[in-house]
N, C-alpha and C. Protein backbone atom coordinates (compact mmCIF):
# COMPACT_ATOMS: atom_id res chain seq x y z
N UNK A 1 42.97 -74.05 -14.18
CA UNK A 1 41.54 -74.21 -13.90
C UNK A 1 41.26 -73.81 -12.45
N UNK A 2 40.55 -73.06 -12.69
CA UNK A 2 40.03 -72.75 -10.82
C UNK A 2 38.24 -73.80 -10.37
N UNK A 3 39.00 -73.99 -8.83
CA UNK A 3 38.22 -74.79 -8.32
C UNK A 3 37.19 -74.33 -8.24
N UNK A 4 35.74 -75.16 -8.45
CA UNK A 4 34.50 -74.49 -7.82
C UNK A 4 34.46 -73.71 -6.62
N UNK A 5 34.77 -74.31 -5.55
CA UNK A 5 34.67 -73.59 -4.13
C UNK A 5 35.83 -72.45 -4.14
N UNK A 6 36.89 -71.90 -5.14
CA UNK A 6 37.96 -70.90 -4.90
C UNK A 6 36.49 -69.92 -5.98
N UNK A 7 35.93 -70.37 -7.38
CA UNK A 7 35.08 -69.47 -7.97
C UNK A 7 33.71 -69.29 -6.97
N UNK A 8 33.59 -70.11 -6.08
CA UNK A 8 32.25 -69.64 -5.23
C UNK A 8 32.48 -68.61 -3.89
N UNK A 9 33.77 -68.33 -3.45
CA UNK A 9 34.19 -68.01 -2.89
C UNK A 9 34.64 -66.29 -3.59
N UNK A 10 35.23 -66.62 -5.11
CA UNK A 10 35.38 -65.51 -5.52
C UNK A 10 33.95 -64.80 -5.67
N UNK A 11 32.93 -65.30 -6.08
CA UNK A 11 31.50 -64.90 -6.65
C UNK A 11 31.02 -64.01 -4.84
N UNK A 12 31.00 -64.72 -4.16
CA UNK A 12 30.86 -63.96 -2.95
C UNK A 12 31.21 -62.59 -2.57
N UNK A 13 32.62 -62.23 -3.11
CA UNK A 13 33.43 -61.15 -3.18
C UNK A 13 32.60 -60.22 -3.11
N UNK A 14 31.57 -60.14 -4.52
CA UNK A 14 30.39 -59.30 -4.66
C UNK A 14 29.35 -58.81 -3.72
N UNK A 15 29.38 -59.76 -2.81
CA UNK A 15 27.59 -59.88 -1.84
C UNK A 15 27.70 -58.15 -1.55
N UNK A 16 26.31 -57.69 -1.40
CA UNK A 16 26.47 -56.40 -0.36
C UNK A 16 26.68 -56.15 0.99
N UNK A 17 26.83 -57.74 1.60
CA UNK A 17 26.98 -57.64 3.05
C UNK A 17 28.92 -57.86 3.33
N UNK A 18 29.35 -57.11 3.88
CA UNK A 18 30.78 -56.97 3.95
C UNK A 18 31.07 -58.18 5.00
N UNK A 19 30.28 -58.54 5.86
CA UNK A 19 30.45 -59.69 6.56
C UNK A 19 30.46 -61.00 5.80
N UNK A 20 29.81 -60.99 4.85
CA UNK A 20 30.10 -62.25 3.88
C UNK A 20 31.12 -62.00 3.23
N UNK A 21 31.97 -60.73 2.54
CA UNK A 21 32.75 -60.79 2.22
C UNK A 21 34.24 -61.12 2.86
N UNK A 22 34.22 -60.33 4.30
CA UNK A 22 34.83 -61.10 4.55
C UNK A 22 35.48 -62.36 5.17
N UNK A 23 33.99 -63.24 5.36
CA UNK A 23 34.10 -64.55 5.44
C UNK A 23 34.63 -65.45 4.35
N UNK A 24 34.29 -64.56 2.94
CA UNK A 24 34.87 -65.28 2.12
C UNK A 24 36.52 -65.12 1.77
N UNK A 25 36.55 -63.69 1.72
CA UNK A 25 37.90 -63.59 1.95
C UNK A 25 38.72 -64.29 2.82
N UNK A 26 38.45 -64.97 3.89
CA UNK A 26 39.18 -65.91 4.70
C UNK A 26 39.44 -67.23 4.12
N UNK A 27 37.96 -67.66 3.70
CA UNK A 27 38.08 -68.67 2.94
C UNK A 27 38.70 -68.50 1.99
N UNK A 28 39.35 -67.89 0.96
CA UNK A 28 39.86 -67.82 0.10
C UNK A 28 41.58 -67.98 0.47
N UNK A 29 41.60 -67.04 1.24
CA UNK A 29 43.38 -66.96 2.19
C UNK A 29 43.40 -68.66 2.56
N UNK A 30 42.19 -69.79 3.36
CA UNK A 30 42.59 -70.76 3.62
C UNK A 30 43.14 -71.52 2.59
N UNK A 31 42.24 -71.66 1.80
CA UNK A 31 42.63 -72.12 0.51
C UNK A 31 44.23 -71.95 0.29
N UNK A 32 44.53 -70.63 -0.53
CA UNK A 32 45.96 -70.58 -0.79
C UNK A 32 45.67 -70.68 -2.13
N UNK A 33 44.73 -70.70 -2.87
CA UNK A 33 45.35 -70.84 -4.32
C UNK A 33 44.90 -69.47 -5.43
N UNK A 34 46.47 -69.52 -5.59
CA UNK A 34 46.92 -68.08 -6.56
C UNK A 34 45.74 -67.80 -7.37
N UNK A 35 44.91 -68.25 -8.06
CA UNK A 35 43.62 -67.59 -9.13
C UNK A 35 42.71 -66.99 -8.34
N UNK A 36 42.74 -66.95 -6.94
CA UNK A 36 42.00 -65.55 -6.05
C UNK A 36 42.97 -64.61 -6.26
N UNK A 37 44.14 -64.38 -6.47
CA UNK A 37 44.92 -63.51 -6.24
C UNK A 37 44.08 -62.09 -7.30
N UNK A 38 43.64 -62.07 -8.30
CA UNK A 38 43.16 -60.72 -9.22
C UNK A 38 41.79 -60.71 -8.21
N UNK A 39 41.12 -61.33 -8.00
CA UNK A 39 39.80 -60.79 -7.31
C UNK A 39 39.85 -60.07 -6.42
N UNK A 40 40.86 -60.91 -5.40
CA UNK A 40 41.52 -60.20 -3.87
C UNK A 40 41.69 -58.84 -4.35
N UNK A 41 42.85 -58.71 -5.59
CA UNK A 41 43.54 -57.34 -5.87
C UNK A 41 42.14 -56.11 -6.26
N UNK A 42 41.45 -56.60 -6.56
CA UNK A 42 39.84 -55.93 -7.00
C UNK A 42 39.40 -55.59 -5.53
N UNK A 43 38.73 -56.05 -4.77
CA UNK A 43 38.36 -55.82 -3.34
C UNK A 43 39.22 -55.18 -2.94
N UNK A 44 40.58 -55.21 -3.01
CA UNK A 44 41.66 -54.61 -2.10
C UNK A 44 41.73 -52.72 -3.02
N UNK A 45 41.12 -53.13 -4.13
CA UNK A 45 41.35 -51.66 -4.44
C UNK A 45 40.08 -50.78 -4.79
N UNK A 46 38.86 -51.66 -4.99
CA UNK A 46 37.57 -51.05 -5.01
C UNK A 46 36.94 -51.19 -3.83
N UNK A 47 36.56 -51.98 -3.17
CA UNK A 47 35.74 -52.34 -1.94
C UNK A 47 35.40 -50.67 -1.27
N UNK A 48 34.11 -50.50 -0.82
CA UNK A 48 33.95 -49.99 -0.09
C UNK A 48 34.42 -49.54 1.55
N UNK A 49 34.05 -50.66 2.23
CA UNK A 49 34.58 -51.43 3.32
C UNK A 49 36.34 -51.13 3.54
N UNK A 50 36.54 -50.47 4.67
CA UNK A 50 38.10 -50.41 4.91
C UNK A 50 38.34 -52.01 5.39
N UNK A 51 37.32 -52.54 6.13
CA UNK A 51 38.07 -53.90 6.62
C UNK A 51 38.18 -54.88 5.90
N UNK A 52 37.31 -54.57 4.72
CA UNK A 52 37.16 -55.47 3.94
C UNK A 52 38.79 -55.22 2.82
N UNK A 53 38.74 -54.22 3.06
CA UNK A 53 39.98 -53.93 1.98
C UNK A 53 41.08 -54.26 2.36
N UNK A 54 41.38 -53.96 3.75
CA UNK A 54 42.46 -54.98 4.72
C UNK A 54 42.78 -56.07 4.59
N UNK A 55 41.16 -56.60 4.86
CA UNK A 55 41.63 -58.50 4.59
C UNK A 55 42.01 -59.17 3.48
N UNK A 56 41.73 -58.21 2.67
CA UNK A 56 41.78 -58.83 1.03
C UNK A 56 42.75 -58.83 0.71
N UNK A 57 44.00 -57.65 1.36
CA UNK A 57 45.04 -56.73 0.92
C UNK A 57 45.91 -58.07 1.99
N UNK A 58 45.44 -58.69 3.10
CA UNK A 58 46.50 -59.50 4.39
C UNK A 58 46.39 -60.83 3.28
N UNK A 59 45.15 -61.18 3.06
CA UNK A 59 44.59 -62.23 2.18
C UNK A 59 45.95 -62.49 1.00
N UNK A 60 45.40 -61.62 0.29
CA UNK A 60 46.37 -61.67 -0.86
C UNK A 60 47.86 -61.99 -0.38
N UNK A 61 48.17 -60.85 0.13
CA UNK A 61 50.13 -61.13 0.37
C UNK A 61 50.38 -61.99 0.82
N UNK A 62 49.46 -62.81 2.01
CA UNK A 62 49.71 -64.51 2.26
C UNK A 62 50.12 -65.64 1.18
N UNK A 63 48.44 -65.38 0.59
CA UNK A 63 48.91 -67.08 -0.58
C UNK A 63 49.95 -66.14 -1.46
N UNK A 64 50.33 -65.25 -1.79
CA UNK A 64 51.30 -65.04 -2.70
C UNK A 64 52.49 -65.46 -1.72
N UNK A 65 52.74 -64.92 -0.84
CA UNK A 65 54.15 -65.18 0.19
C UNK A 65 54.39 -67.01 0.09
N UNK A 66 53.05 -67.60 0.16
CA UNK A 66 53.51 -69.35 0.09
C UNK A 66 53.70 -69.64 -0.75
N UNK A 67 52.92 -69.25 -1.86
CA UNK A 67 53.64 -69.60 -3.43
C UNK A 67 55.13 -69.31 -3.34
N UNK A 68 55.42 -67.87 -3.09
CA UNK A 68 57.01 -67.96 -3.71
C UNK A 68 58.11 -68.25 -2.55
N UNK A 69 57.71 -68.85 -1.54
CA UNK A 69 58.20 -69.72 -0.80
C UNK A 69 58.19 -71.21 -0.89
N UNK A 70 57.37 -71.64 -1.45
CA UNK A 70 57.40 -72.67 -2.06
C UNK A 70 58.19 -72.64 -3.31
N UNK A 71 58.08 -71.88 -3.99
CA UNK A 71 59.09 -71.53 -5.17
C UNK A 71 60.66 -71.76 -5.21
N UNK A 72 61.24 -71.10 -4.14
CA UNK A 72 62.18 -70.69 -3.43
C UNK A 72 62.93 -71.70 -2.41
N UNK A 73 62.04 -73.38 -2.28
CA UNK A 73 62.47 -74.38 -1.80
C UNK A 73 62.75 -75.27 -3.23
N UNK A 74 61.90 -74.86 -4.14
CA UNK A 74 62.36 -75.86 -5.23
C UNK A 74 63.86 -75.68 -6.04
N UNK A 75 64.33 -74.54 -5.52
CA UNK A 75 65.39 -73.80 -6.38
C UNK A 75 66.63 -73.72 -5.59
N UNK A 76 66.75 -74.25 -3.95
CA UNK A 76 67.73 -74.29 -3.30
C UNK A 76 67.91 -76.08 -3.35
């Protein structure tokens, strides 16, 4: 189930102002939780915006990097 504020955050993704996007994109990286991960991957490969495609692209590989670091403590 994804949280309201990770789906209000994703819904933002959309705005036409790239400055909201990537405010949300931050918010989303704070968060950390993996069900931004396909939206991120959408922005990171459609977006107009190079910076926007950056952050989405830094965004993403973060909460994925803590997930499977977290992963990776449960298994040692």
């Amino acid at each position: 189930m994804v949280s309201k504020l990770v789906e209000y955050h994703i819904q933002r993704l959309k705005d036409k102002d790239p400055a909201v996007r990537l405010r949300s994109i931050n918010e989303l990286r704070l968060l950390g939780d993996l069900a931004a991960l396909p939206a991120l991957e959408q922005v990171f490969r459609n977006d107009s915006d190079p910076e926007v495609r950056k952050a989405a692209k830094l965004a993403g590989r973060e909460i994925y990097d803590k997930h499977a670091a977290k992963g990776s403590q449960k298994t040692e």
